[in-house]
Protein backbone atom coordinates (compact mmCIF):
# COMPACT_ATOMS: atom_id res chain seq x y z
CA UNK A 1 89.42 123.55 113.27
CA UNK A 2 86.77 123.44 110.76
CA UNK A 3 87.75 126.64 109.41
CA UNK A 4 91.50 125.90 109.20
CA UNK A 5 93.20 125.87 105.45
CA UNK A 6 95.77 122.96 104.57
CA UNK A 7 98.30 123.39 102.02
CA UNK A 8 98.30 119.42 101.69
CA UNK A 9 95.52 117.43 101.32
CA UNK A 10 95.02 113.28 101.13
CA UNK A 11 91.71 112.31 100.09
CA UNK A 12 91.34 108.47 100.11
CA UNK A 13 88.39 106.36 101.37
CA UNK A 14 88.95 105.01 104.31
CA UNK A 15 91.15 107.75 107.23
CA UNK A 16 94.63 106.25 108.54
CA UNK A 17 93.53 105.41 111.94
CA UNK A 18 91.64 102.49 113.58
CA UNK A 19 89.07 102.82 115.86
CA UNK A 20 89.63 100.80 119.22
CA UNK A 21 87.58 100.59 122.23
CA UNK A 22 88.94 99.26 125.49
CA UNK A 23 86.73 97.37 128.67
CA UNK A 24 85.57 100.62 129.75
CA UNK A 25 83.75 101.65 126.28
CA UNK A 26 86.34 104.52 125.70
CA UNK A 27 87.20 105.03 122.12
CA UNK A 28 90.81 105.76 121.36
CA UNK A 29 92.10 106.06 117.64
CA UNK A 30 95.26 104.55 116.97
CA UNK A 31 97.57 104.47 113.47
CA UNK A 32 96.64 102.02 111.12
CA UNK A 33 99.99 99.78 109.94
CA UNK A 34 99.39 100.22 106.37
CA UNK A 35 102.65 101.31 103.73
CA UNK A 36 100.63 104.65 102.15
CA UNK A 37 100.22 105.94 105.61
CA UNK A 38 103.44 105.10 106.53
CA UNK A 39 104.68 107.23 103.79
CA UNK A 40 102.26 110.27 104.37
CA UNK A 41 103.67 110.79 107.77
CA UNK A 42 105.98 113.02 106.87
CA UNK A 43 104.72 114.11 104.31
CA UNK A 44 101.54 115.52 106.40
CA UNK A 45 104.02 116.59 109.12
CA UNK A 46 106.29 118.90 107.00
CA UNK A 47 103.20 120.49 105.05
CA UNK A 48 100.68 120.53 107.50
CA UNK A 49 98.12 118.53 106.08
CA UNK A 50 95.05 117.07 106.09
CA UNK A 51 93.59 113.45 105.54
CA UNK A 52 90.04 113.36 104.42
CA UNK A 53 88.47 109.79 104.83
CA UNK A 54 85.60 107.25 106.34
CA UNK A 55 85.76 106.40 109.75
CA UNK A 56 84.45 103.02 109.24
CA UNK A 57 81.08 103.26 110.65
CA UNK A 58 77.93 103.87 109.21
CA UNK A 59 75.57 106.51 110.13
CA UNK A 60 78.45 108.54 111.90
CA UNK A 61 78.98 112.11 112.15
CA UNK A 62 82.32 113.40 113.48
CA UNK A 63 83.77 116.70 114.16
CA UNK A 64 87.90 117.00 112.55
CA UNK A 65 90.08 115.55 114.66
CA UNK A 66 94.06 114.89 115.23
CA UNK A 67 95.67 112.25 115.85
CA UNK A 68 99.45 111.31 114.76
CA UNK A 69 100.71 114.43 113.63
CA UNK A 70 97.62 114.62 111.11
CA UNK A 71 94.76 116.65 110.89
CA UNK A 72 91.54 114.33 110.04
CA UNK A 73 88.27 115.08 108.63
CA UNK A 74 85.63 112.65 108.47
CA UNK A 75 82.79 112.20 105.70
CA UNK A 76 80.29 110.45 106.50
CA UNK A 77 78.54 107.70 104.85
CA UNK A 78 75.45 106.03 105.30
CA UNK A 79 74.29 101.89 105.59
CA UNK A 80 72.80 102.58 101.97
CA UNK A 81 75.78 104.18 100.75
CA UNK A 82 78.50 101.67 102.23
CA UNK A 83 76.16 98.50 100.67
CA UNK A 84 75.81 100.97 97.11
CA UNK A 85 78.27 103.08 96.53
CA UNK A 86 81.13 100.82 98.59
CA UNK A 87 80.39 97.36 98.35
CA UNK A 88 78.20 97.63 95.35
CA UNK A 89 79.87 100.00 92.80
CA UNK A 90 83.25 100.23 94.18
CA UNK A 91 84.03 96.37 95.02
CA UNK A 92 81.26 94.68 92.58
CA UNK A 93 81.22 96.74 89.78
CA UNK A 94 84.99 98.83 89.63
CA UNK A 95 87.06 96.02 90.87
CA UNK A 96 86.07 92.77 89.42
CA UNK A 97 86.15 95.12 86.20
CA UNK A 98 89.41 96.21 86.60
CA UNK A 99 90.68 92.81 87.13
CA UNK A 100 90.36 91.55 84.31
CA UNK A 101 86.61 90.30 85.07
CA UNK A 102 88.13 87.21 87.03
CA UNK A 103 84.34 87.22 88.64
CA UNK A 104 81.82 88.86 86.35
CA UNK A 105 80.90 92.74 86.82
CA UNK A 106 77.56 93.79 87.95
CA UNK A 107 76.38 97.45 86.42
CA UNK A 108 73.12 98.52 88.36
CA UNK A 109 72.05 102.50 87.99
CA UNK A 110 71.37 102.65 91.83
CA UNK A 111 74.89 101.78 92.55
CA UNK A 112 76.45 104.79 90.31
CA UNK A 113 73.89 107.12 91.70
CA UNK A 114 75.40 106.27 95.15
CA UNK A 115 78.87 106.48 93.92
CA UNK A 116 78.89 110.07 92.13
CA UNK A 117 76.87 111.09 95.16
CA UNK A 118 79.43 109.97 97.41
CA UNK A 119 82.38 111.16 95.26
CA UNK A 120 81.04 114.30 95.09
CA UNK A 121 80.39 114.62 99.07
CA UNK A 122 84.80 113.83 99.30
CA UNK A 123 85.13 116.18 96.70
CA UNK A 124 83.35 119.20 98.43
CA UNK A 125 84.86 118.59 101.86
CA UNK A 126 88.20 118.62 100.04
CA UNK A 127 87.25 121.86 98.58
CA UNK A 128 86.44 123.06 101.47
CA UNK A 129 90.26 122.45 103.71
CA UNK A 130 92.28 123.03 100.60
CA UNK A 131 94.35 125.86 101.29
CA UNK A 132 94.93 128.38 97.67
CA UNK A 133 97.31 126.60 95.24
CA UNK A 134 97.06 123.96 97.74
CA UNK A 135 98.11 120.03 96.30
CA UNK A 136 95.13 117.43 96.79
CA UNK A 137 96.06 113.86 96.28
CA UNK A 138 93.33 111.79 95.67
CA UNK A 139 93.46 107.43 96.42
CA UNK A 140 92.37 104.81 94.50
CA UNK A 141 89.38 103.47 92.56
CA UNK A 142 86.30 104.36 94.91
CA UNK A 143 87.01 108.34 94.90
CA UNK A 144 87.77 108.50 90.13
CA UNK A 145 85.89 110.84 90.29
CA UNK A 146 86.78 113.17 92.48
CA UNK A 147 89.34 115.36 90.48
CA UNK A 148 87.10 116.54 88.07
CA UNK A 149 84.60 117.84 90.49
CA UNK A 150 87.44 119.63 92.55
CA UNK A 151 88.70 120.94 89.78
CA UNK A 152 85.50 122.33 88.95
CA UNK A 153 84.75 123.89 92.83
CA UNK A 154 88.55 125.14 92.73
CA UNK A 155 91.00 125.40 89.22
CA UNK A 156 93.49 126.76 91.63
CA UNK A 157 94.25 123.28 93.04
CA UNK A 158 97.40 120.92 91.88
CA UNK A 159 95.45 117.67 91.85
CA UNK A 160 97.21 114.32 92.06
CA UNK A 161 95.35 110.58 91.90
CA UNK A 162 96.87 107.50 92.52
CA UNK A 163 95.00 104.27 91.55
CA UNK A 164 96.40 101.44 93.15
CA UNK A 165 94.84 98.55 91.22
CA UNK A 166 95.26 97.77 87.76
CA UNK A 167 93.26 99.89 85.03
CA UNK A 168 92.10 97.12 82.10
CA UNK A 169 92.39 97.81 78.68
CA UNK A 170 89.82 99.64 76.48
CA UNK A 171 88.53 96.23 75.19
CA UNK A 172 86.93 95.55 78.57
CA UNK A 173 86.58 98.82 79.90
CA UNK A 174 84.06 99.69 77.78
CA UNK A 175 81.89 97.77 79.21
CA UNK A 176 81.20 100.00 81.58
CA UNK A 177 77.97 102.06 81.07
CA UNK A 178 79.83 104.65 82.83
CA UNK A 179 83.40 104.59 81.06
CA UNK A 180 83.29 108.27 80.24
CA UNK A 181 81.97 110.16 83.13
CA UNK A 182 84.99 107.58 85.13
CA UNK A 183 87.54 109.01 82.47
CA UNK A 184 86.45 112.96 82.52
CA UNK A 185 86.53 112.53 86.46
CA UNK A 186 90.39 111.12 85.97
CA UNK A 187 91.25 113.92 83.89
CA UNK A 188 90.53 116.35 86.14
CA UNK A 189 93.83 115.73 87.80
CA UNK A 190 97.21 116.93 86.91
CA UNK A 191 98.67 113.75 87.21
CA UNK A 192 97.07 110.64 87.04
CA UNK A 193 99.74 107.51 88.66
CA UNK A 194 99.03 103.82 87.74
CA UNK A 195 100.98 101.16 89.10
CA UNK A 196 102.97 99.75 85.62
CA UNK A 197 103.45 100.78 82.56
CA UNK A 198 100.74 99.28 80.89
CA UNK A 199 97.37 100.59 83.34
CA UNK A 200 98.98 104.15 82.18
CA UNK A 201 99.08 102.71 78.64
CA UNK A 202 95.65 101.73 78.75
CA UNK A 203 93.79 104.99 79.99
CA UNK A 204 95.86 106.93 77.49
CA UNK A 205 94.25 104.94 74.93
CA UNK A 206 91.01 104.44 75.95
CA UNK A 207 91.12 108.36 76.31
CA UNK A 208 92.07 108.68 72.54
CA UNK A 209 89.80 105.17 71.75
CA UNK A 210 86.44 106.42 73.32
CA UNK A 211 87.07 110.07 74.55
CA UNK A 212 88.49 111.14 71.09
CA UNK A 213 90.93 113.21 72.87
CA UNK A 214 94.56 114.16 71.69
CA UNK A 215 97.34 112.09 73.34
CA UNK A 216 101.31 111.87 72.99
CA UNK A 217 102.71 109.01 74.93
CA UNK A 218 101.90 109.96 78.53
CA UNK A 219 99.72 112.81 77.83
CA UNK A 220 96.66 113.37 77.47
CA UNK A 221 95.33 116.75 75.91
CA UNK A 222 91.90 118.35 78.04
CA UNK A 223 91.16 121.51 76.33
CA UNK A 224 93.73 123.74 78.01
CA UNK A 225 95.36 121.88 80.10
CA UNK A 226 97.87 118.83 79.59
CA UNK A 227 97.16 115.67 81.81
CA UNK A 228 100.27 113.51 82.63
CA UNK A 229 99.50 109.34 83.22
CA UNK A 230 102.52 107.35 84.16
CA UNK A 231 103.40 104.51 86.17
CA UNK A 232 104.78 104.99 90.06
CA UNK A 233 104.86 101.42 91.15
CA UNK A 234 104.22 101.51 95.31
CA UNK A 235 106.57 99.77 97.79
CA UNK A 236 106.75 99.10 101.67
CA UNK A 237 108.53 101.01 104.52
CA UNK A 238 110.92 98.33 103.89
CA UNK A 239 113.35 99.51 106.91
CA UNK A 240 110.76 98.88 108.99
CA UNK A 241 109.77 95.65 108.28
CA UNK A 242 113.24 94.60 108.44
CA UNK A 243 113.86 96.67 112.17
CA UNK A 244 110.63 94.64 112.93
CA UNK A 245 111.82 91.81 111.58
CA UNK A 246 115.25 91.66 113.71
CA UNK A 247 113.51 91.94 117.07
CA UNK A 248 113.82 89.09 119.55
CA UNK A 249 110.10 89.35 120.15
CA UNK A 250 109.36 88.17 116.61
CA UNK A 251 112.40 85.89 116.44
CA UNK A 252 110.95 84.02 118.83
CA UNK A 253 107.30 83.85 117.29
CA UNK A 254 108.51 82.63 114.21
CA UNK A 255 111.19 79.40 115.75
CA UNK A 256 107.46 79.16 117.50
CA UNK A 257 105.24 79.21 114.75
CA UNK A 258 107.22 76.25 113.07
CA UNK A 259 107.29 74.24 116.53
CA UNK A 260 103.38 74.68 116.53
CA UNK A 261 103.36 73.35 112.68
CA UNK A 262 105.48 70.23 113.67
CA UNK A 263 109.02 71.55 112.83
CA UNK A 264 109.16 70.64 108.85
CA UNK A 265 111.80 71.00 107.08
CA UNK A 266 110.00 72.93 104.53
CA UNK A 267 107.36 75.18 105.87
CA UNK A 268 105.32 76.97 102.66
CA UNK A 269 103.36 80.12 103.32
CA UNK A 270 100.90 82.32 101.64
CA UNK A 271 99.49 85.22 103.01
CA UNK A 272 96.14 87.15 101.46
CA UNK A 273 93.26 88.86 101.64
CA UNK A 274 90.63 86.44 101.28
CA UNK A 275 90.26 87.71 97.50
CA UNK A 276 88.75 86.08 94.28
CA UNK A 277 91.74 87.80 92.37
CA UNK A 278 94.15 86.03 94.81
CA UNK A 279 94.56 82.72 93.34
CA UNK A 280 93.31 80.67 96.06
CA UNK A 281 91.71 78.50 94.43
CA UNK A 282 94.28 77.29 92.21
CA UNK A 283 96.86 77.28 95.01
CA UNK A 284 94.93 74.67 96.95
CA UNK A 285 94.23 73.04 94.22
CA UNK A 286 98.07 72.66 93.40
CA UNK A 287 99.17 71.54 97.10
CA UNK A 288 96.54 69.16 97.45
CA UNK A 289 97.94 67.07 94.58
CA UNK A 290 101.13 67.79 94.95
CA UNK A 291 100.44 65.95 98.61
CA UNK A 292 97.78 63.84 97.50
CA UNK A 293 100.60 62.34 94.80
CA UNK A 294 103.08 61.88 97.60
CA UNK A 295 105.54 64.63 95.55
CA UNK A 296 105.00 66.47 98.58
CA UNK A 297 106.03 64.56 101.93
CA UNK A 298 103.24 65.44 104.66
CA UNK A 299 105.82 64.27 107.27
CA UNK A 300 108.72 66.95 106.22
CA UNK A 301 106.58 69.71 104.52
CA UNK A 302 103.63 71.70 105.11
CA UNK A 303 101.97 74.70 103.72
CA UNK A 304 100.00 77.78 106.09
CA UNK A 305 97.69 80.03 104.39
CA UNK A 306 96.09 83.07 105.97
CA UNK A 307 93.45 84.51 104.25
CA UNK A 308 92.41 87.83 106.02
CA UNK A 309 88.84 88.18 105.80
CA UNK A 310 87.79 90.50 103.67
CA UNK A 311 84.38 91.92 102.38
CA UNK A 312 82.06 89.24 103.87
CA UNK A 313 78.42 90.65 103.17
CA UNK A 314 79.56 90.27 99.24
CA UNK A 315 78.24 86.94 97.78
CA UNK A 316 81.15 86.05 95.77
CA UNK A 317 83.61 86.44 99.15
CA UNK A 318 80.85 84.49 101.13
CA UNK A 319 81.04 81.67 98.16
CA UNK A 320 84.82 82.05 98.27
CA UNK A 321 85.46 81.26 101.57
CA UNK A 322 82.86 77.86 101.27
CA UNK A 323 85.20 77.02 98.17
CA UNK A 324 88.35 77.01 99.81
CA UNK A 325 87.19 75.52 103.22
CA UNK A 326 85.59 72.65 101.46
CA UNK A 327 89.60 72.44 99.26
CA UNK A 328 91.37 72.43 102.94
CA UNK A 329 89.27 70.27 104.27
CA UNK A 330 89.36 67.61 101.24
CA UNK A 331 92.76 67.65 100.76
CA UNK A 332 93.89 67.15 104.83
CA UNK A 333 90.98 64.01 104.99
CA UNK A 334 92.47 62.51 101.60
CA UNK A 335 96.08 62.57 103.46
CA UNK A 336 94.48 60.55 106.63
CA UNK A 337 97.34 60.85 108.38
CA UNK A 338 96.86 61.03 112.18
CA UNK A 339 98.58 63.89 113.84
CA UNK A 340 99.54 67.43 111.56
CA UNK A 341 97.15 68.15 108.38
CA UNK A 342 99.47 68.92 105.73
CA UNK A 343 97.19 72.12 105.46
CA UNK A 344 97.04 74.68 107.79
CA UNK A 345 94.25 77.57 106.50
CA UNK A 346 93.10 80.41 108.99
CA UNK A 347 90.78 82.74 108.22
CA UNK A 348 92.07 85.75 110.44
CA UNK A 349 93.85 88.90 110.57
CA UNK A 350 96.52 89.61 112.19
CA UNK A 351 99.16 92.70 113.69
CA UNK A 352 102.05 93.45 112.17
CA UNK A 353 104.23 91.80 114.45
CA UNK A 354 102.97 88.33 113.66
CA UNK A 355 102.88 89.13 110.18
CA UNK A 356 106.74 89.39 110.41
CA UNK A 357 107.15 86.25 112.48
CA UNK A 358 105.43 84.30 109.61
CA UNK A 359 107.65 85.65 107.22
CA UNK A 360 110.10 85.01 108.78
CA UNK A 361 109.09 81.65 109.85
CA UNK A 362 108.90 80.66 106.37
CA UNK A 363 111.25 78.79 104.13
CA UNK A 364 108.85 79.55 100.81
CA UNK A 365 106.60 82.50 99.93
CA UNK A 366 103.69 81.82 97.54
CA UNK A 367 101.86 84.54 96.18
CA UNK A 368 100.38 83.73 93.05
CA UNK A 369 97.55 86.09 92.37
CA UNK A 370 95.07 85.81 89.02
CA UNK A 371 95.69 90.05 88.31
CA UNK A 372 97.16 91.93 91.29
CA UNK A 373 97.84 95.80 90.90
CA UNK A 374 101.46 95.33 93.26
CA UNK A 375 100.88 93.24 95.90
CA UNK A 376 103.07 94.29 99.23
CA UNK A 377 102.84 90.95 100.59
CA UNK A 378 105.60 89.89 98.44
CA UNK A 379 107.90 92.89 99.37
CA UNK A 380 107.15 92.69 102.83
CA UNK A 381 108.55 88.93 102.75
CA UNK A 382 111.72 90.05 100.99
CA UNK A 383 112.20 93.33 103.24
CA UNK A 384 111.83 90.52 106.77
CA UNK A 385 114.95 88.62 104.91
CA UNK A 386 117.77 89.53 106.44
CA UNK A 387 120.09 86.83 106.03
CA UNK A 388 119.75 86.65 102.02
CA UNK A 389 117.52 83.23 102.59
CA UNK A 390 113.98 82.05 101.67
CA UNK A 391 112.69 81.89 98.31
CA UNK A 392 109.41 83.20 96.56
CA UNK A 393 107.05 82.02 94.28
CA UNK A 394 105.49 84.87 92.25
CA UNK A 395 102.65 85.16 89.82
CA UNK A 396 104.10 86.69 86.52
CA UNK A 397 99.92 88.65 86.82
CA UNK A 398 101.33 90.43 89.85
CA UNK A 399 102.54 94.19 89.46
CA UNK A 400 105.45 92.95 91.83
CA UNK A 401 106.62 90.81 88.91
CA UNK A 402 107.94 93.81 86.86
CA UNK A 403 110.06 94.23 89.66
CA UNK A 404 110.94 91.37 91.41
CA UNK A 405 112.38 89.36 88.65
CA UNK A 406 114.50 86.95 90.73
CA UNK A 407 110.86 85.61 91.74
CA UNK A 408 110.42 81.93 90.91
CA UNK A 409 107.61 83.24 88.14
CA UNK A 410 104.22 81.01 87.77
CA UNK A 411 101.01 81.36 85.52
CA UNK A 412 98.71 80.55 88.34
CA UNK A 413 96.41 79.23 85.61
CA UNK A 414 98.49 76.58 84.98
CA UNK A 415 98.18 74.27 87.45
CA UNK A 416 101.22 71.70 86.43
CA UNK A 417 103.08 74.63 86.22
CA UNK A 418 102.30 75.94 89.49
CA UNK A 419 103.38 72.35 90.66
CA UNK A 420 106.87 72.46 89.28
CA UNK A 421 107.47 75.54 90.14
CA UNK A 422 106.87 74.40 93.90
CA UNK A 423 108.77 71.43 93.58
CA UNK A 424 111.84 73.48 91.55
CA UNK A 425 111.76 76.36 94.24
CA UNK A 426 112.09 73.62 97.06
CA UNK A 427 115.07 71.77 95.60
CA UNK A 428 116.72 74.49 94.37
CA UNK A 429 119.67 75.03 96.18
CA UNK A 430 120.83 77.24 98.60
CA UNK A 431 123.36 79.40 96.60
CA UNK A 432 120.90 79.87 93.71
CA UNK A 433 118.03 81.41 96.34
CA UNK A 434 121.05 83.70 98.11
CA UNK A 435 121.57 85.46 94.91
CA UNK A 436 117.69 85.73 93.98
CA UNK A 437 116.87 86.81 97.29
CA UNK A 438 120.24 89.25 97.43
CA UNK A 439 118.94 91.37 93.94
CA UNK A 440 115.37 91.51 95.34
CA UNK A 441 116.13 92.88 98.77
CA UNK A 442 118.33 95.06 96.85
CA UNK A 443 115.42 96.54 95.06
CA UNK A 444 112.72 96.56 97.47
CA UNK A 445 115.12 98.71 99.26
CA UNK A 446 115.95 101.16 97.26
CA UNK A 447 112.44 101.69 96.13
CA UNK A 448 110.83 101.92 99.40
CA UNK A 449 107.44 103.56 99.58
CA UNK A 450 109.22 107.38 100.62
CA UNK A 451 110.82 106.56 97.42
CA UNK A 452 107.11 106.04 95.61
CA UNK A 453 105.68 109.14 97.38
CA UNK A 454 108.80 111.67 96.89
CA UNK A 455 108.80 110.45 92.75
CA UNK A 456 104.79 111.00 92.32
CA UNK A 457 104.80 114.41 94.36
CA UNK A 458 108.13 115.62 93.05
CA UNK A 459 106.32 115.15 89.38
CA UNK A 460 102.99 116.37 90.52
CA UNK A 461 104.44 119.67 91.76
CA UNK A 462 104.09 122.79 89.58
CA UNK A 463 107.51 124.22 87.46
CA UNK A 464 108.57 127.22 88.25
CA UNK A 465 108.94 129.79 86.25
């Protein structure tokens, strides 16, 4: 298999499968349950393709593999790569900086060494499966720049990236000491996809800004060639949820779930990674007044959050996660009520399945992020909706907001506001929330995420002549 030529190629950083081990020690791999795999499915089945990806593990060398109708090929990465090039220049340099420095960036040399090492490793073991005139679509903010250096092992290529986090504007961009080798290794795609409007906006301009190159709206002129940036805003297998949704299996967890919270009559729920860029903080903050204040009834009402765990040798998670502990924890001994905390906060992931009985278990969605690229969370809530109920709460700083504009919108910087909000969404009545929730399911549908992949590779793929 290590010879074998694909005519499609996904090159993101982590592969689509899980690794599971049962009592026995055997390893099996199963599919993971994310919304870009489920869309490359097909996509892999009817070109034959290949995913390129870590397993996970440090220090692990593995042969190609299938598994789900895909061909996999592992890279391998170190424990000094994963704590440089992954959690240090990917997740403590790239994303804090490309959201809108909520926590402050940190530039260290040693980090970028790791990350063009490791870019370039993804970039020659996608050189190496490509098929000729093969496409190569390249994921997200730890692999930028990997199109220029496949472009440079093989022109031949149609290269595609997809960043699915916001891109900042030029103003703090710049402050990365890297901000034109990042660019130059964009460029070396055909098509570069953003999320909204405005990330494509902002790397045409910081192209023209600090690269001096040519632009015209979405393109960007690179000596020969004309580079294409526009927006492709990602969605959920929406069907699914909603067949996943409708089962009596998750029916049942969800009349369950509210029996285990004390059967209120309003049951809140937020769902997140456990995220600095998530708005936690201010969430908490908002709920524990709002019951603290007694405009929130502990008896009738409660709010769940899970926050998945997420990144936990990073100081700023680790600090995180003390923040909002000691927030649950002051807010539920303030109430001293004896019996249900208003508060319920678990720190745990979860399968799919229960992840649709909390959805639908709940009566109000709150996702109020600080700067979110999309954030599925929100469409999966609206896609588990079947009967044109529920309501959500929606950060206007979430790319979801562009398109889910039946949302009860929130600054989540604004704490009063955040409060009304809450308090409007729950009063509200039911014939208002019917027709927000009808137009939203109406759009989440018909931009599902075969609708995302079909639009970026139908653009992506070469004219004929």
């Amino acid at each position: 298999m290590a010879d074998q030529k694909y005519d499609f190629v996904v090159v993101a950083n982590r592969l689509p499968v899980d690794r599971h081990r049962d009592a026995d020690g055997n390893v099996t791999w199963r599919t993971s349950p994310g919304g870009l795999v489920t869309a490359m499915e097909p996509v892999m089945a009817s070109h034959d393709g290949a995913w390129i990806g870590w397993t996970g593990a440090p220090d692990e060398e593995l042969e190609p593999f299938d598994e789900a109708h895909m061909h996999l090929v592992p890279v391998p990465l170190s424990q000094q790569e994963i704590n440089e090039y992954y959690e240090g220049f990917s997740n403590s340099t790239l994303w804090p900086l490309y959201h809108d420095a909520v926590e402050a960036p940190e530039f260290h040399r040693e980090w970028w060494d790791a990350y063009v090492q490791v870019n370039q490793r993804f970039a020659d073991r996608a050189a190496a499966v490509a098929d000729k005139h093969a496409t190569v679509w390249v994921q997200d903010y730890q692999l930028q720049l990997v199109p220029a250096m496949l472009r440079e092992q093989r022109p031949d290529l149609r290269i595609g990236f997809f960043l699915h986090i916001p891109f900042p504007p030029v103003e703090l961009f710049q402050q990365l000491p890297w901000r034109r080798q990042i660019c130059e290794g964009l460029l070396g795609a055909d098509l570069v996809g953003f999320q909204l409007n405005g990330g494509a906006r902002n790397f045409v301009r910081t192209c023209r800004v600090r690269l001096g190159l040519k632009t015209h709206r979405d393109q960007i002129n690179v000596e020969d060639r004309i580079v294409e940036a526009r927006a492709y805003p990602i969605s959920i297998d929406a069907q699914g949820f909603a067949d996943l949704a409708g089962t009596e299996e998750v029916a049942a967890r969800a009349i369950e779930i509210r029996e285990d919270l004390g059967s209120p009559e309003t049951l809140f729920v937020g769902i997140d990674r456990l995220d600095y860029t998530k708005g936690l903080r201010q969430r908490f903050q908002a709920f524990g007044e709002l019951f603290s204040s007694g405009q929130l009834d502990p008896d009738s009402t409660h709010f769940l959050q899970v926050a998945t765990p997420s990144r936990e040798r990073v100081e700023q998670y680790m600090r995180l996660r003390d923040d909002i502990e000691l927030l649950v924890g002051r807010t539920n001994g303030h109430i001293g009520r004896i019996g249900m905390p208003p508060i319920s906060y678990l720190h745990a992931s979860y399968p799919r399945t229960e992840m649709a009985a909390l959805y639908r278990a709940a009566d109000i969605m709150v996702v109020t992020p600080l700067r979110d690229g999309m954030n599925l969370v929100a469409k999966e809530f609206i896609a588990c909706r079947d009967g044109n109920n529920g309501a959500l709460v929606l950060s206007e700083f979430a790319g979801a907001a562009a398109e889910l504009k039946q949302a009860y919108m929130v600054n989540p910087h604004d704490i009063n506001g955040l409060k009304n909000v809450i308090l409007r969404t729950m009063d509200d009545d039911a014939a208002n929330r019917a027709r927000r929730m009808k137009a939203m399911r109406k759009q989440v549908f018909e931009h599902d995420i075969n609708h995302w992949a079909d639009r970026f590779l139908s653009d992506l793929a070469p004219e004929e002549d």
